[in-house]
C-alpha atoms as a PDB file:
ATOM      1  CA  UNK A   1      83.504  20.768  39.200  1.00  0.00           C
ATOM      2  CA  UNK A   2      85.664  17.715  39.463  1.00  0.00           C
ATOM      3  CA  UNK A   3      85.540  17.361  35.666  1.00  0.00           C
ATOM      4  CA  UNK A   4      87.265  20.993  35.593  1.00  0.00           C
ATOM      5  CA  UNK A   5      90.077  20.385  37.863  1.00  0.00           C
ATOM      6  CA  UNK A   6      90.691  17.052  36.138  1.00  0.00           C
ATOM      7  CA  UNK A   7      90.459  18.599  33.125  1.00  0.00           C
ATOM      8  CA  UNK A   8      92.143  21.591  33.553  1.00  0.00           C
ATOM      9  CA  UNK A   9      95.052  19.081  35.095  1.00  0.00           C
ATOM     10  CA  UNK A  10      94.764  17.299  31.862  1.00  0.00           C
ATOM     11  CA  UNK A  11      95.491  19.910  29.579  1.00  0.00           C
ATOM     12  CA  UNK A  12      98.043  22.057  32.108  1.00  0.00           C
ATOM     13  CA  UNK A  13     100.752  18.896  32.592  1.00  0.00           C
ATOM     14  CA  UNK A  14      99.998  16.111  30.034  1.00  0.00           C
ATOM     15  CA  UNK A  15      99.490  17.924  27.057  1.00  0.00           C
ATOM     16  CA  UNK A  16     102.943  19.710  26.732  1.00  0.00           C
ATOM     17  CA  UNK A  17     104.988  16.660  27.876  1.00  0.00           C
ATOM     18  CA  UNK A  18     102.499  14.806  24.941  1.00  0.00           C
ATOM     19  CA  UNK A  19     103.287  17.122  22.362  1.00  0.00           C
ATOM     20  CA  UNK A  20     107.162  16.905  23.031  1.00  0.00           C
ATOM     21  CA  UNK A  21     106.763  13.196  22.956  1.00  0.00           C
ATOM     22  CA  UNK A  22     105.784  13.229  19.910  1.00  0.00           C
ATOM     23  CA  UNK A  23     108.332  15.312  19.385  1.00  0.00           C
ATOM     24  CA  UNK A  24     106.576  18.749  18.954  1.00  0.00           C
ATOM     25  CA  UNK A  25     108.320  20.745  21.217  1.00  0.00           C
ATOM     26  CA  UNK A  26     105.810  23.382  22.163  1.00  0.00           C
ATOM     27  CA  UNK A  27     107.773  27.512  22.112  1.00  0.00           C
ATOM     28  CA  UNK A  28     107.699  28.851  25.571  1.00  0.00           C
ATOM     29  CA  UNK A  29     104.267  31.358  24.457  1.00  0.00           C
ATOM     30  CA  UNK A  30     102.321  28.184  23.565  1.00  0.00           C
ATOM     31  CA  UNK A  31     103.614  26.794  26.979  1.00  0.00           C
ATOM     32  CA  UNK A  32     102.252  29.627  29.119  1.00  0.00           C
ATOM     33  CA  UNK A  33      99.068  29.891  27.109  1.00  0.00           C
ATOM     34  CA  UNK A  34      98.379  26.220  28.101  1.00  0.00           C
ATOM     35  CA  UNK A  35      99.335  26.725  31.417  1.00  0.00           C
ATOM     36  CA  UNK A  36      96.452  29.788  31.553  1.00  0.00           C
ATOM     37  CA  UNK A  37      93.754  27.299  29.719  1.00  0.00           C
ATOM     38  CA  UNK A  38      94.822  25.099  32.214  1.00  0.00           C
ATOM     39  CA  UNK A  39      93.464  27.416  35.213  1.00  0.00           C
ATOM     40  CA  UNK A  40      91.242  28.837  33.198  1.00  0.00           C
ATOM     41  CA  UNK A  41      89.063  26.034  32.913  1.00  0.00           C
ATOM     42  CA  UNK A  42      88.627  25.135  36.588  1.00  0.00           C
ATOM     43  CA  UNK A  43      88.123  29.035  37.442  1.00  0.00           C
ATOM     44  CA  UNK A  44      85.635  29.408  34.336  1.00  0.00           C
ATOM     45  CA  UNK A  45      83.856  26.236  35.936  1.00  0.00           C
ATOM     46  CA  UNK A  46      83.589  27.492  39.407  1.00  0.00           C
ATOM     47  CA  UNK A  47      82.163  30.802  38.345  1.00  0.00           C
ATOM     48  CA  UNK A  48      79.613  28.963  36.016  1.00  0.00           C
ATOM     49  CA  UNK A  49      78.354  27.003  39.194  1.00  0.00           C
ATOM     50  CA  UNK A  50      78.130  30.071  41.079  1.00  0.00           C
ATOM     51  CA  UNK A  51      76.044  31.718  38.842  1.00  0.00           C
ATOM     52  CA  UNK A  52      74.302  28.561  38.424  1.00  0.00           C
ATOM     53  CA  UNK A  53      73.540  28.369  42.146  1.00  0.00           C
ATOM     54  CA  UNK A  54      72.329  31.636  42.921  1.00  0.00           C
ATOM     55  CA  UNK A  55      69.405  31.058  40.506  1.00  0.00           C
END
């Protein structure tokens, strides 16, 4: 589970301000989709584990 909240940290905050570093600068869609991977991933995890659990 912490690999999912570190990775859904990873790709929610570093990975826009990476792209735009490199100067990419990501349209506000491609923002928001991130931003949704970014919880989506933790959340995904969690319910995996529960599932997981219960067997």
């Amino acid at each position: 589970m912490s690999i999912a909240l570190t990775a859904g940290l990873v790709i929610d905050f570093f990975y826009p301000a990476w792209k735009e570093q490199k100067g990419q600068p990501m349209s506000e869609n491609q923002i928001l989709g991130t931003r949704s991977l970014g919880i989506g991933v933790p959340l995904a995890a969690f319910v995996i584990l529960q599932l997981v659990m219960r067997i």
